[in-house]
C-alpha atoms as a PDB file:
ATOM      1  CA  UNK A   1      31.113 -10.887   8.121  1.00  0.00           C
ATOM      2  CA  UNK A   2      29.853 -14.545   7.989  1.00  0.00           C
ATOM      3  CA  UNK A   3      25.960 -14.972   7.473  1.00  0.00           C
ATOM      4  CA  UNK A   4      25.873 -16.954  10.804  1.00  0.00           C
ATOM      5  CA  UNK A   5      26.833 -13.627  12.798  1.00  0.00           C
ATOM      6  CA  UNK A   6      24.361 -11.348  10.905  1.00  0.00           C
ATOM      7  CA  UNK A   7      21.372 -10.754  12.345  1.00  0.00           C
ATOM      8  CA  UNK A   8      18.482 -10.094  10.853  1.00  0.00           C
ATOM      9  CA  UNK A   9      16.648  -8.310  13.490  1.00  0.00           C
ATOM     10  CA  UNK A  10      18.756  -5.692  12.737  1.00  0.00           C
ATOM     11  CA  UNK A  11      17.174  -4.974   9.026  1.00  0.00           C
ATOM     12  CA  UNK A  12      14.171  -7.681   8.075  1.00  0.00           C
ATOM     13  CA  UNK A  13      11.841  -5.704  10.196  1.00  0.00           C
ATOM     14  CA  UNK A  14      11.845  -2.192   8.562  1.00  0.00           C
ATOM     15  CA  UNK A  15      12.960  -3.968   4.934  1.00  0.00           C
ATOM     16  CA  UNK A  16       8.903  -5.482   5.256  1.00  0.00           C
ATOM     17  CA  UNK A  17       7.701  -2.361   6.400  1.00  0.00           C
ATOM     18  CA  UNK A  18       9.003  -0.464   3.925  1.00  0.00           C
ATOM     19  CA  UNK A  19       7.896  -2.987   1.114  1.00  0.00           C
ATOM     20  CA  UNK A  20       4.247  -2.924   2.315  1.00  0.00           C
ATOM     21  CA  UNK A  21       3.299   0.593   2.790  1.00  0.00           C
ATOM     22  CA  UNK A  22       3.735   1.385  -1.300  1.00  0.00           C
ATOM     23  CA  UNK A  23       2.187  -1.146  -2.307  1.00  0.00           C
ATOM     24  CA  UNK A  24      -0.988  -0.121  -0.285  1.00  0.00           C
ATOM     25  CA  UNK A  25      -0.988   3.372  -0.976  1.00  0.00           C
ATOM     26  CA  UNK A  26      -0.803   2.896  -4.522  1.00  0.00           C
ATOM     27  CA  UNK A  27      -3.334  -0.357  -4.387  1.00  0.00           C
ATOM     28  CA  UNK A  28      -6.041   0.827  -2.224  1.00  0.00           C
ATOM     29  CA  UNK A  29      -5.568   4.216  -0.772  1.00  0.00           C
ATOM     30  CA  UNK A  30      -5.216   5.638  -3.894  1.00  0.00           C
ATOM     31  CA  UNK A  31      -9.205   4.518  -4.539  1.00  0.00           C
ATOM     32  CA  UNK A  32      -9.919   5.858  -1.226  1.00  0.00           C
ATOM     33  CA  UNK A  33      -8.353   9.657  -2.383  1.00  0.00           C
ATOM     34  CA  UNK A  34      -9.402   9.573  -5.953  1.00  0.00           C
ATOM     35  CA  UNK A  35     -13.550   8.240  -4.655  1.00  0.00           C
ATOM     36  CA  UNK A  36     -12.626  11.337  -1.523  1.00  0.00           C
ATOM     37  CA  UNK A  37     -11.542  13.899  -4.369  1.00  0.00           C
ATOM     38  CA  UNK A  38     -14.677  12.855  -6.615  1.00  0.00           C
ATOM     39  CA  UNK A  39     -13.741  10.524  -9.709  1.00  0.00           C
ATOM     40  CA  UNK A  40     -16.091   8.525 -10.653  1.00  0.00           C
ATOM     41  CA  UNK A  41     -15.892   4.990 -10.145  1.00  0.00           C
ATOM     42  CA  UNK A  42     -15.082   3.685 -13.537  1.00  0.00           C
ATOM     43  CA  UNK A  43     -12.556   6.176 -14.130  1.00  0.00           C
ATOM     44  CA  UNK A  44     -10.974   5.156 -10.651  1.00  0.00           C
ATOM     45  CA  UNK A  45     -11.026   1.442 -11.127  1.00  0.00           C
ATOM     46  CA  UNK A  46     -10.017   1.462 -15.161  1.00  0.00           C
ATOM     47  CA  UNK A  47      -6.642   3.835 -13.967  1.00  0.00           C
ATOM     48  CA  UNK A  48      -5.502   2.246 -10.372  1.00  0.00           C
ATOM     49  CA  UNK A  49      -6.423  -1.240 -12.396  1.00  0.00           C
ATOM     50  CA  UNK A  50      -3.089  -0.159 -14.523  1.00  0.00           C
ATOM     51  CA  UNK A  51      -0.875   0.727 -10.953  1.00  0.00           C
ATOM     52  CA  UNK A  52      -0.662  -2.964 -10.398  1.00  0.00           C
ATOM     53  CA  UNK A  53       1.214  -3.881 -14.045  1.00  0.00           C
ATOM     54  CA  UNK A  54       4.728  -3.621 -12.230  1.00  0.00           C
ATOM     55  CA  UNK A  55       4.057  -5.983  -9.462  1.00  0.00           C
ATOM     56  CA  UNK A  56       2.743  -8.494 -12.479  1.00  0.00           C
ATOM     57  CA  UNK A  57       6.008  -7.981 -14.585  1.00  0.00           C
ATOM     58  CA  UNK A  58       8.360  -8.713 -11.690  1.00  0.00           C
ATOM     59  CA  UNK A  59       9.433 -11.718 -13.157  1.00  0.00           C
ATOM     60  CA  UNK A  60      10.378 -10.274 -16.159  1.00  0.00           C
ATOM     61  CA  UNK A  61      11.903  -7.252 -14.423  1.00  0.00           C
ATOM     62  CA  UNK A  62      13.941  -9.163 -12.257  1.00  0.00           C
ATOM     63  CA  UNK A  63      16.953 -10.531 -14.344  1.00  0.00           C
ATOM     64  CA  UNK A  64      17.472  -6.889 -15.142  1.00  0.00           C
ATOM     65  CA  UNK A  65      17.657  -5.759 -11.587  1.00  0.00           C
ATOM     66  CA  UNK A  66      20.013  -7.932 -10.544  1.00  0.00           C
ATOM     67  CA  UNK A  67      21.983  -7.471 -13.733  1.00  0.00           C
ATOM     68  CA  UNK A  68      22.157  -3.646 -13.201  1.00  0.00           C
ATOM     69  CA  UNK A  69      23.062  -3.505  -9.550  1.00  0.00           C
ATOM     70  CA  UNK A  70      23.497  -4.315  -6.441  1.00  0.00           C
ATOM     71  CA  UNK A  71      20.082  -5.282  -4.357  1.00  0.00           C
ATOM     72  CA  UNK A  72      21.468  -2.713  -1.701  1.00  0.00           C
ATOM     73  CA  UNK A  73      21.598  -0.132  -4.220  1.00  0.00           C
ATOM     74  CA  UNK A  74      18.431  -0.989  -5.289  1.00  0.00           C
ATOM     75  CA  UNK A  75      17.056  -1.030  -1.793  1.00  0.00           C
ATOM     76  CA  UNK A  76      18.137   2.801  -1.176  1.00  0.00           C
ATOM     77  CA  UNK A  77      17.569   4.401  -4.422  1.00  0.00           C
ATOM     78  CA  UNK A  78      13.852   3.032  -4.654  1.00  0.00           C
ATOM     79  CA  UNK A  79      13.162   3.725  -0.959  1.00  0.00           C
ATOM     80  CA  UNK A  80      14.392   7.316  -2.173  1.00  0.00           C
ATOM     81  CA  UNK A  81      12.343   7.471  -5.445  1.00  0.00           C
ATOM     82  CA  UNK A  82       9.431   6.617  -2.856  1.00  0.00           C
ATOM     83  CA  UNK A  83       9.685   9.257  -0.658  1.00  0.00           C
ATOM     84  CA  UNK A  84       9.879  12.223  -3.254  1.00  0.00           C
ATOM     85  CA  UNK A  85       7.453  10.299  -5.392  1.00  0.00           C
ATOM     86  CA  UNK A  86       4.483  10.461  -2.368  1.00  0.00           C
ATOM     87  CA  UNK A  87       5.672  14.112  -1.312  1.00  0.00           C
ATOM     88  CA  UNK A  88       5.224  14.798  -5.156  1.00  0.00           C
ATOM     89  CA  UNK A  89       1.707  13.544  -4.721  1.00  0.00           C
ATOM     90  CA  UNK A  90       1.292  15.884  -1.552  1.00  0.00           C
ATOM     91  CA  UNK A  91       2.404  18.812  -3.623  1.00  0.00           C
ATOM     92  CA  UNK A  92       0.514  17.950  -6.679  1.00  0.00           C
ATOM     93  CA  UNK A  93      -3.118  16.879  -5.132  1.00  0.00           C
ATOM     94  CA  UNK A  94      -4.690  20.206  -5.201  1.00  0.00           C
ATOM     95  CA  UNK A  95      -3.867  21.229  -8.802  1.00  0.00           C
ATOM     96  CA  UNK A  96      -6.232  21.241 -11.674  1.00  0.00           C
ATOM     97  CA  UNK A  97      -4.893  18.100 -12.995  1.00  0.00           C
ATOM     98  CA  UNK A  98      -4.639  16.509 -10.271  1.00  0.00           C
ATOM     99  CA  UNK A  99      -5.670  13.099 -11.421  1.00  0.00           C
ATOM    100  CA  UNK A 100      -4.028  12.758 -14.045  1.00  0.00           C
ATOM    101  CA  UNK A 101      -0.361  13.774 -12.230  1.00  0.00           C
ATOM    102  CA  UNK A 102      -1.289  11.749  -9.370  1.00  0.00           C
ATOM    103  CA  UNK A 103      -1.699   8.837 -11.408  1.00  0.00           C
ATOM    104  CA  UNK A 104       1.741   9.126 -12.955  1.00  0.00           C
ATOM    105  CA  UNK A 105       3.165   9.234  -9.749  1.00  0.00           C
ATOM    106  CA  UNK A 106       1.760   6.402  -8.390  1.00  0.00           C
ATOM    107  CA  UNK A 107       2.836   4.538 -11.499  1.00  0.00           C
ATOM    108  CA  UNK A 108       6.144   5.521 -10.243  1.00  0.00           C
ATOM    109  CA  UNK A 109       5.573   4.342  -6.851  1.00  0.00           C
ATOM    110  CA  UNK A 110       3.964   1.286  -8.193  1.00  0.00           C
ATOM    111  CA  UNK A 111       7.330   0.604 -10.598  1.00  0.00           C
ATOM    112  CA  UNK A 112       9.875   2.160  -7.710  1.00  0.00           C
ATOM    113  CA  UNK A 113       8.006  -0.400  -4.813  1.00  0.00           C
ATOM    114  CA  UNK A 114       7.828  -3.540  -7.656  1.00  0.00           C
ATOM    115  CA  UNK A 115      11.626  -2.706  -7.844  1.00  0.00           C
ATOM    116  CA  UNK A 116      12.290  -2.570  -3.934  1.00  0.00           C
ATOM    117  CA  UNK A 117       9.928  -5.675  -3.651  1.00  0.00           C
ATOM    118  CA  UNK A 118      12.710  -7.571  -5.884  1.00  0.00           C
ATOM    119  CA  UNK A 119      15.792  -6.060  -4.264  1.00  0.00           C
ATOM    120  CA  UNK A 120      14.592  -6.909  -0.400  1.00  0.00           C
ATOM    121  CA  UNK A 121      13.669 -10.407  -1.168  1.00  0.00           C
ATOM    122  CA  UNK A 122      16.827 -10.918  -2.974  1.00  0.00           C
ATOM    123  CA  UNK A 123      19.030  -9.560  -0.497  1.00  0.00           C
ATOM    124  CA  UNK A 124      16.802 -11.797   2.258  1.00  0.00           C
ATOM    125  CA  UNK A 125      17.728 -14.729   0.205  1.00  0.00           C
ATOM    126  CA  UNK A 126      21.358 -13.650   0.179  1.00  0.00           C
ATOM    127  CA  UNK A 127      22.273 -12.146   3.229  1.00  0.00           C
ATOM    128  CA  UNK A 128      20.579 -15.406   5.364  1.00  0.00           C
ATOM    129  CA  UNK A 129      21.291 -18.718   6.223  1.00  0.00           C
ATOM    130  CA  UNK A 130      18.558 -21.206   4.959  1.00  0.00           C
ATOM    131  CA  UNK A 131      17.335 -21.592   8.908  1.00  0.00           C
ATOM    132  CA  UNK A 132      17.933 -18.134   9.400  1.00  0.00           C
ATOM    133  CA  UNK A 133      15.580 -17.679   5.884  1.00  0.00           C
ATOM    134  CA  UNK A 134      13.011 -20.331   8.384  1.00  0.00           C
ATOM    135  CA  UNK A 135      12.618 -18.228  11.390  1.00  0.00           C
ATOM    136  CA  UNK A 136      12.210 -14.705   9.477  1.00  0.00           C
ATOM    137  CA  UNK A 137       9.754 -15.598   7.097  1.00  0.00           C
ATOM    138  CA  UNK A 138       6.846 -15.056   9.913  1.00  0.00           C
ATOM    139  CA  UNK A 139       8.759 -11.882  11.114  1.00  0.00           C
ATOM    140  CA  UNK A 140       8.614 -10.556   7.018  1.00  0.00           C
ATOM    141  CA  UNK A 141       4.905 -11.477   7.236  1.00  0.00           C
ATOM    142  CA  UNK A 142       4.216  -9.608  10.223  1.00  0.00           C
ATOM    143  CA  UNK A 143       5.822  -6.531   9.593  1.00  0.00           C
ATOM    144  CA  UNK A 144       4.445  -6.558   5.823  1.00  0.00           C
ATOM    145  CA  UNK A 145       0.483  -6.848   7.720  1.00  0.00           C
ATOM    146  CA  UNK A 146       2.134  -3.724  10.402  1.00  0.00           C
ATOM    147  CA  UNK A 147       2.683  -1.872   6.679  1.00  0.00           C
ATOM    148  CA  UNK A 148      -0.664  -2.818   5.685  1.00  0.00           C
ATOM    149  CA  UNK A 149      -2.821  -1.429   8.572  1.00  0.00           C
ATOM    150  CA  UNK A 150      -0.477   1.382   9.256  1.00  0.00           C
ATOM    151  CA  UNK A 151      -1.456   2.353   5.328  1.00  0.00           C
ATOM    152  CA  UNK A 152      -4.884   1.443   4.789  1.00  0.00           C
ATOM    153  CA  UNK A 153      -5.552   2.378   8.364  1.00  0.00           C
ATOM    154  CA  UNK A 154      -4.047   4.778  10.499  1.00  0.00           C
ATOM    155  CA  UNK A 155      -2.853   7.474   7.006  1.00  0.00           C
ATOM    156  CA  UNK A 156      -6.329   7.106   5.612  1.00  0.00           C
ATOM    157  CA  UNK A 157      -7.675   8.127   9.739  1.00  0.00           C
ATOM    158  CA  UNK A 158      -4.827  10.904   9.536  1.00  0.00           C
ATOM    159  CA  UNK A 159      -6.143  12.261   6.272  1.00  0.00           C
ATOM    160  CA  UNK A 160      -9.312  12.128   7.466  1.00  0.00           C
ATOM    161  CA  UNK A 161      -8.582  13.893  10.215  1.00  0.00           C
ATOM    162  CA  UNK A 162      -6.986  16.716   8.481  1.00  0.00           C
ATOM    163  CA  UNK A 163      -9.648  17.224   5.721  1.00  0.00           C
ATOM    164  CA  UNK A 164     -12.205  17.530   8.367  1.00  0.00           C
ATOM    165  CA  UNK A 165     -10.217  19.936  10.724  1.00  0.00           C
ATOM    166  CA  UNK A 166      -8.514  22.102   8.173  1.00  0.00           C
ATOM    167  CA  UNK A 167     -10.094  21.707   4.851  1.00  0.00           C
ATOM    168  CA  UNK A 168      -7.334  20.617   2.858  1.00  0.00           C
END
């Protein structure tokens, strides 16, 4: 199919969605469990400080992603990774070591979402026209804030909810 009869309605939306909610669970919600669960503050801001090294190496990562496989692949098998990786954390939050396996898989999330981060924006760049690149870029932007409040808002309500009403 020719790029002029793809639309990107179709994926652009949920491709920014996706992208944005890892990156703010690992970035900032993860401060908002570890300060909920009791780590101190210089523990929590010395450890999540370290989450954010695969969104500064993307541009050394990069070559190798696109050398590996295809962005589509890469698109799927992170979004994967992802979703065992925070059901991991889900399982894993109430054990003695807690932090310290929590932390390793948000550095997973952090690496898996760096990954996806690389893969969407090079399929976007691929799969659209230049003007079709033009009239997205405020539809990626929007969808990426959606991720944003949907993370550092309505999960961190949700898990405040159930902490309060169950005890969890």
């Amino acid at each position: 199919m020719s790029k002029e009869k793809r639309s990107g309605w179709w994926w652009i939306p949920s491709l920014y969605y996706a992208e944005g909610i890892p990156y703010n669970i690992a970035m900032i919600v993860s401060v908002v469990m570890y300060k909920t669960m009791g780590i101190s503050n210089t523990m929590i801001a010395f450890w999540t400080s370290i989450l954010y090294l695969p969104w500064t190496i993307k541009p050394l990562w990069s070559p190798f992603v696109d050398v590996i496989s295809t962005k589509r692949k890469w698109i799927i098998w992170t979004q994967l990774i992802l979703a065992i990786a925070f059901f991991a954390v889900g399982l894993t939050i109430n054990l003695p070591l807690f932090f310290t396996i929590t932390l390793i898989i948000l550095w997973l999330v952090a690496f898996s979402s760096a990954t996806h981060d690389i893969a969407a924006d090079g399929f976007y760049m691929l799969a659209l026209t230049e003007h079709q690149q033009a009239w997205f870029v405020g539809i990626r932007s929007t969808f990426y804030r959606f991720a944003t409040i949907t993370a550092m808002g309505l999960i961190v309500m949700l898990a405040g909810y159930i902490e309060s009403n169950t005890g969890l």
